[in-house]
Protein backbone atom coordinates (compact mmCIF):
# COMPACT_ATOMS: atom_id res chain seq x y z
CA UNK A 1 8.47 -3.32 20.85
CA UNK A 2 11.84 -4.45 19.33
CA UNK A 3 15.26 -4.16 20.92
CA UNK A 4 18.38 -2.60 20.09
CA UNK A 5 21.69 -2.81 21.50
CA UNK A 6 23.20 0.42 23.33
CA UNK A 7 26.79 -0.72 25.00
CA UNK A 8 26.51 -4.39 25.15
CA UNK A 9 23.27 -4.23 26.76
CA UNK A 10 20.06 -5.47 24.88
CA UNK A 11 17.21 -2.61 25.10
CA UNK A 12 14.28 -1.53 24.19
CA UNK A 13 14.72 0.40 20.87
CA UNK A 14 12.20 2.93 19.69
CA UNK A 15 13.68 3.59 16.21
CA UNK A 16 13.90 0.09 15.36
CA UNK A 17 9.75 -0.12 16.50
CA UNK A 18 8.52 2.60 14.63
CA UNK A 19 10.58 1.50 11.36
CA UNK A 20 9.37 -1.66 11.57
CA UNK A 21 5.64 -0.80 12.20
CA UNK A 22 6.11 1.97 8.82
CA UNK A 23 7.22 -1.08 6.88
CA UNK A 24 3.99 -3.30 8.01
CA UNK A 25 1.48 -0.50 7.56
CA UNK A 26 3.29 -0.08 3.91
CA UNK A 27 2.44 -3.59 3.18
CA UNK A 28 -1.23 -2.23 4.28
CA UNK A 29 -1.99 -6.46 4.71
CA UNK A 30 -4.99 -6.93 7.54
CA UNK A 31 -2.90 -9.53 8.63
CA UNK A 32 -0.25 -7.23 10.50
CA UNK A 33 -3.13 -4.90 12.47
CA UNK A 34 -2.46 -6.23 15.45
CA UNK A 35 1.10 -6.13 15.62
CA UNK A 36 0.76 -2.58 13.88
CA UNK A 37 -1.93 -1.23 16.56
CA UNK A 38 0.42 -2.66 19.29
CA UNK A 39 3.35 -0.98 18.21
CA UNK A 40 1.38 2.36 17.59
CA UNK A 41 0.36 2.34 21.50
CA UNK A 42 3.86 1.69 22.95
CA UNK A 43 5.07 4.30 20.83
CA UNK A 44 2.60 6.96 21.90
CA UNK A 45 4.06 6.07 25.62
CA UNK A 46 7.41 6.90 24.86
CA UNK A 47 6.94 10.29 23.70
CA UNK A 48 9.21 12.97 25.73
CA UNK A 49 6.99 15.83 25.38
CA UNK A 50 7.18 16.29 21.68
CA UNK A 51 10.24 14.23 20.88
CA UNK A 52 11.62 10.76 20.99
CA UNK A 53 14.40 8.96 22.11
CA UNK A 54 16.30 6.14 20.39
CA UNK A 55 16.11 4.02 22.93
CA UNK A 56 14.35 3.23 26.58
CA UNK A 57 17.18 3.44 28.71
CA UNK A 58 16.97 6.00 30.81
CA UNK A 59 18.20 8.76 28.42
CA UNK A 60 16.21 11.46 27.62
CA UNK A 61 18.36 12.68 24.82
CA UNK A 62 15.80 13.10 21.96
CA UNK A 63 16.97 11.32 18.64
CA UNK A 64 15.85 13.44 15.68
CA UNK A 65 15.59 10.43 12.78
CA UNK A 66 13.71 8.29 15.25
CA UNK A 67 11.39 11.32 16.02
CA UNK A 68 10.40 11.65 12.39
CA UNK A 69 10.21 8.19 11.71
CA UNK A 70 7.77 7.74 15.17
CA UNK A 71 5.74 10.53 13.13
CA UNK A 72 5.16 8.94 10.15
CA UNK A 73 4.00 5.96 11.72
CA UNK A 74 1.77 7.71 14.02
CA UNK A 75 -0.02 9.71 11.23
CA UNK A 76 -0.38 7.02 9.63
CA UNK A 77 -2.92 5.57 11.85
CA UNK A 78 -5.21 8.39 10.61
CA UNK A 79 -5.88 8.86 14.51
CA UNK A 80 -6.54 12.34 15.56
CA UNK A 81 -7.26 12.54 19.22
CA UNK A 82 -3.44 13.32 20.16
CA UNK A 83 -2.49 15.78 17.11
CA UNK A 84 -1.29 17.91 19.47
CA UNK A 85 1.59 15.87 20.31
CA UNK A 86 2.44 14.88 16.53
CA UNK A 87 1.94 19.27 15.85
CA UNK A 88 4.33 19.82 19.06
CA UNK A 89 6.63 17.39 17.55
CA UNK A 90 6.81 18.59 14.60
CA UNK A 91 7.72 21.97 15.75
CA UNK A 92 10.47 20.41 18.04
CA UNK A 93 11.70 19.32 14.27
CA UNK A 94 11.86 22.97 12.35
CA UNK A 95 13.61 24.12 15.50
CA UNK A 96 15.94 21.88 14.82
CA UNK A 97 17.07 23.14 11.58
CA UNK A 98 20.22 24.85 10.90
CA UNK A 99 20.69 28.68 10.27
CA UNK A 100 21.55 27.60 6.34
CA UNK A 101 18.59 24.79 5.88
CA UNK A 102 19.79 21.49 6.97
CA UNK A 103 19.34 19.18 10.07
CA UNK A 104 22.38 17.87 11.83
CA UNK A 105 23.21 15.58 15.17
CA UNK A 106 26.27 13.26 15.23
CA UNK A 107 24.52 10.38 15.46
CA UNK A 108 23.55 10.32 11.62
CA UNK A 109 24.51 11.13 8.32
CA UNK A 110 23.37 15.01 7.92
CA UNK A 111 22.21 14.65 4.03
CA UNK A 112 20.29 11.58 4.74
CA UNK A 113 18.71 12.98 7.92
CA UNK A 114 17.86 16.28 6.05
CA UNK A 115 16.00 14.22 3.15
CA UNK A 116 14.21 11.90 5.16
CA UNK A 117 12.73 15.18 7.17
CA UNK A 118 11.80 16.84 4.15
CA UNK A 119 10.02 13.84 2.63
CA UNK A 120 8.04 13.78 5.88
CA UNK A 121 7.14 17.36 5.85
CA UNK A 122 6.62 17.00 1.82
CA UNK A 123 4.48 13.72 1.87
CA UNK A 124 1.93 14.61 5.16
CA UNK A 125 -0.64 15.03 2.83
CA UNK A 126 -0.19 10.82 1.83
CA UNK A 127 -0.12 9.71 5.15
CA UNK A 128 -3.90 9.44 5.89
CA UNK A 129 -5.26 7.80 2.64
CA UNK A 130 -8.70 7.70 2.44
CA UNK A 131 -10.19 3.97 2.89
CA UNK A 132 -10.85 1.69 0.15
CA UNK A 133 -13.83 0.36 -0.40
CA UNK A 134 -14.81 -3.74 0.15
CA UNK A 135 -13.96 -4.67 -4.10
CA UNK A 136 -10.47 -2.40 -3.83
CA UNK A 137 -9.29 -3.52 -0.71
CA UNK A 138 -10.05 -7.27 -1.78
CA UNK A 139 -7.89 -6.84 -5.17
CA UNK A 140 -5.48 -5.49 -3.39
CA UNK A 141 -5.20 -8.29 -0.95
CA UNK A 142 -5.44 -11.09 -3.53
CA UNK A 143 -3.03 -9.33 -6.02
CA UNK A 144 -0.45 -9.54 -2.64
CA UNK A 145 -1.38 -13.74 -2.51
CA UNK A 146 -0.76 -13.78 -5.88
CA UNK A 147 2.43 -12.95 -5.87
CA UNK A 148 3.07 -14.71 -2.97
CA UNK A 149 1.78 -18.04 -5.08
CA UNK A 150 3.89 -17.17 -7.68
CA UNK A 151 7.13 -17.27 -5.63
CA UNK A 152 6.62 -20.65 -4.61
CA UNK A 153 7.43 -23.64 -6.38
CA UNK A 154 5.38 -25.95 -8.22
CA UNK A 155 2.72 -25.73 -10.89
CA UNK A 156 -0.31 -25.84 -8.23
CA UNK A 157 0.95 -22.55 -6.98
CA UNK A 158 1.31 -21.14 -10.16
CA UNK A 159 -2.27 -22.39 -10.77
CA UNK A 160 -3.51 -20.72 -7.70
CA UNK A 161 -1.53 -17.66 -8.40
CA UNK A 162 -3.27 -17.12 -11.63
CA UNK A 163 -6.24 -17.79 -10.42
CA UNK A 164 -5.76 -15.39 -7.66
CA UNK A 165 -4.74 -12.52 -10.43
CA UNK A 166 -7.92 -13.00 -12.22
CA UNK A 167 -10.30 -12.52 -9.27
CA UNK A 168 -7.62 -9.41 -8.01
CA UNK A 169 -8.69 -8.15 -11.29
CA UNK A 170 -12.23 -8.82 -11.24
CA UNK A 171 -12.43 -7.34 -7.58
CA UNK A 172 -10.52 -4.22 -9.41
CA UNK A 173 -13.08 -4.02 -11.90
CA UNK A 174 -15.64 -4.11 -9.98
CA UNK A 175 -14.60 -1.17 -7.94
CA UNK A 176 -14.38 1.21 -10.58
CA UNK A 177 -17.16 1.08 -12.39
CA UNK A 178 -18.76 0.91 -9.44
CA UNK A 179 -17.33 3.67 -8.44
CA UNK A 180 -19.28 7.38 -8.25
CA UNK A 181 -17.44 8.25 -11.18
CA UNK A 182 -18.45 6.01 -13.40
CA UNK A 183 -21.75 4.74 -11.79
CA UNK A 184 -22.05 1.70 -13.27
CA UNK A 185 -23.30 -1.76 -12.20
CA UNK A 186 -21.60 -5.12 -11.34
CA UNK A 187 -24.78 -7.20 -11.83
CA UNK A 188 -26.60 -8.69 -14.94
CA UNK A 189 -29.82 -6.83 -16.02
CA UNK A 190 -33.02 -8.13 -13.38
CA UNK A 191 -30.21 -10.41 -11.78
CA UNK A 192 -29.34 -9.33 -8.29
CA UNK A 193 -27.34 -12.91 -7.71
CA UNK A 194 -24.90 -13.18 -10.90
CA UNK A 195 -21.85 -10.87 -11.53
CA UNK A 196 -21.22 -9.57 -15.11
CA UNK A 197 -17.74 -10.74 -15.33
CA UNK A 198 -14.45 -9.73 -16.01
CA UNK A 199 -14.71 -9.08 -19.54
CA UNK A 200 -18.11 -7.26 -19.83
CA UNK A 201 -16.96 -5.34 -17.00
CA UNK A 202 -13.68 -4.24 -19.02
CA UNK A 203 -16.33 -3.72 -22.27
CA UNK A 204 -18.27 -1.35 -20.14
CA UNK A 205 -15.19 1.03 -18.81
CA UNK A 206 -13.54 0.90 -22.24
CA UNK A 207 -16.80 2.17 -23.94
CA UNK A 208 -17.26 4.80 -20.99
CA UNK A 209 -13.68 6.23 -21.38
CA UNK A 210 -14.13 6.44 -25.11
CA UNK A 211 -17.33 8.21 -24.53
CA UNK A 212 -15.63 10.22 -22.14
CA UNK A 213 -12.81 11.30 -24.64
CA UNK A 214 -10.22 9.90 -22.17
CA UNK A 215 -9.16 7.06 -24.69
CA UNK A 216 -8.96 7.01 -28.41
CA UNK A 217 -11.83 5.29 -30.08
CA UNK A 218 -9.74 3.29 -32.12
CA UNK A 219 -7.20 2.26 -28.80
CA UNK A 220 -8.06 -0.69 -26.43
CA UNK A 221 -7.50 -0.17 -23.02
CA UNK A 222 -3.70 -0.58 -21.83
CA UNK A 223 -2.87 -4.12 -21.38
CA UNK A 224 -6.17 -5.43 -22.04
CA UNK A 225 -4.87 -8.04 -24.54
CA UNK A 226 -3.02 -9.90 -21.11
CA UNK A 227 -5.59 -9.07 -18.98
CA UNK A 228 -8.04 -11.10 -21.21
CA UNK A 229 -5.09 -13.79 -21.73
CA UNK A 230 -5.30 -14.03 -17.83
CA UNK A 231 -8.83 -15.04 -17.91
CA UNK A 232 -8.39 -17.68 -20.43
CA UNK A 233 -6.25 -19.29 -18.76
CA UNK A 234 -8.03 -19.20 -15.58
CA UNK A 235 -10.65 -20.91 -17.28
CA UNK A 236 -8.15 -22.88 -18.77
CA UNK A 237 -6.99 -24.15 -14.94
CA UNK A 238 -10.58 -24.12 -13.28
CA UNK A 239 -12.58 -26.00 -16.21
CA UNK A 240 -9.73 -28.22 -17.94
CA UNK A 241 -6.69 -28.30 -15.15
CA UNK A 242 -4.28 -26.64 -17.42
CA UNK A 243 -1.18 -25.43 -16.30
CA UNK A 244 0.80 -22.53 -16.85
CA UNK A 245 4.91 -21.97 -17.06
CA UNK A 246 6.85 -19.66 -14.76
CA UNK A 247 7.42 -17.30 -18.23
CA UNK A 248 4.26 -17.41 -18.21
CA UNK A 249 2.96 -16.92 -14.74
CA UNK A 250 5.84 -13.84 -14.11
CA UNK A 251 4.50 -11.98 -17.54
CA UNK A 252 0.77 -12.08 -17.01
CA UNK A 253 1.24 -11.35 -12.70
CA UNK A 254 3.63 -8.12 -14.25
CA UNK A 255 0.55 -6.79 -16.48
CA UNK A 256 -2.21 -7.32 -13.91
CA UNK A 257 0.20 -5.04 -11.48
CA UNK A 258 0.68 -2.57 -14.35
CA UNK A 259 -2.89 -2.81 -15.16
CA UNK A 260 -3.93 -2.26 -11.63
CA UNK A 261 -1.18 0.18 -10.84
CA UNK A 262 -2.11 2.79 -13.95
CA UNK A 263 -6.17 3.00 -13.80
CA UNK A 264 -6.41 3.01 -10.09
CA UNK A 265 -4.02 6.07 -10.25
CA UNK A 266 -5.38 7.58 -13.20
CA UNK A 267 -9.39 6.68 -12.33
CA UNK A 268 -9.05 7.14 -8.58
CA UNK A 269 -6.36 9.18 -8.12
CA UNK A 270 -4.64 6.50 -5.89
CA UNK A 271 -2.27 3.25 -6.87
CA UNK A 272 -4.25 0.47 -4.25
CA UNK A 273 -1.47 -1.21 -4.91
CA UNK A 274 1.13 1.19 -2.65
């Protein structure tokens, strides 16, 4: 629960909980579940009967940003047990509407409060994404200390960083051609213990979207030639100690993220990395 100020008296605000608990599950880190599953429950208490207040202090007056907003968090969750507060709450929204189409309280701008309602209404089908499997989620997570590396100073972090880019990548890799899809494997031939690296593994889905017509024969794979720069100089930093520049670093972090960003969208139909 955060707190908001109402008067000059410091209370508990419900808007200001449920748009910071959207922001945490956007960063989708593990390391924010518990603060995110907290924040989930007290908001589920302070529901009015299919609407929500601003803030705990006594007024019942339901708020209609801070309803929406308590929605999107909640669906978020994926829960389903109490749908039938977030469908009677949604219905307390459409009666809200205007004779002419838009939503309007003093309290907040009318254009901006009409928007952000029919983003909600437009997006519910995003709001309970499908879970990624073990290799996705763990590129995801070490794309995110990647770029966390890479902000801080210092040529061991910008060592780690790229090291952590490389593996995000591998992890990716892994994960599609894994995938139903594609149906490949991740190990050697009669080698249950040893990975087939990054590069076979971008070999093997270059050939297999060729073969599927999905990419020219004579095109390589969109930024494959810094993706392959990446793992040189990974084993650049792991088997000599080189080091890398902050040019450097920044361009080859900005392809893996494109990289990422492009074939988990166009291959899976979802951007991991959102």
């Amino acid at each position: 629960m955060l707190t908001g100020t109402s008067g000059h008296e410091l209370i508990p605000s419900v808007y200001a909980t449920a748009l910071c608990t959207l922001v945490l599950q956007k960063l989708s880190d593990d390391r924010h579940t518990e603060a995110v599953t907290k924040a989930i429950g007290w908001l589920w208490q302070q529901d009015k009967g299919g609407n929500w207040s601003r803030f705990v202090d006594g007024n019942e007056t339901p708020d209609l940003l801070t309803t929406v907003i308590v929605l999107e968090a909640l669906r978020r969750t994926g829960q389903s047990d109490e749908h039938h507060q977030i469908d009677r709450a949604q219905n307390w929204i459409l009666d809200q509407q205007s004779s002419v189409g838009f939503w309007g309280v003093q309290a907040w701008d009318r254009d901006y409060l009409s928007a952000t309602i029919m983003e909600y209404f437009r997006d519910l089908h995003l709001y309970t994404p499908p879970p990624l499997d073990q290799f996705r989620r763990l590129s995801r997570d070490f794309f995110r200390k990647a770029e966390e590396l890479n902000e801080e100073r210092g040529s061991a972090s910008r060592r780690l960083a790229a090291v952590a880019a490389f593996h995000a990548i591998e992890f990716f890799m892994y994960g599609v051609i894994t995938h139903p899809r594609f149906g490949m494997r991740h190990f050697k031939p009669n080698r249950a213990d040893e990975t087939i690296g990054l590069r076979i593994a971008l070999d093997n889905l270059e050939q297999k979207l060729k073969q599927d017509g999905r990419l020219e024969p004579w095109r390589l794979m969109r930024y494959k030639v810094q993706v392959l720069q990446l793992a040189s100089l990974r084993d650049g930093i792991v088997h000599r100690g080189h080091d890398i520049d902050i040019g450097q670093s920044h361009d080859l972090l900005r392809a893996v993220k494109l990289f990422i960003s492009k074939y988990s969208r166009e291959l899976l139909d979802r951007d991991i990395l959102r």
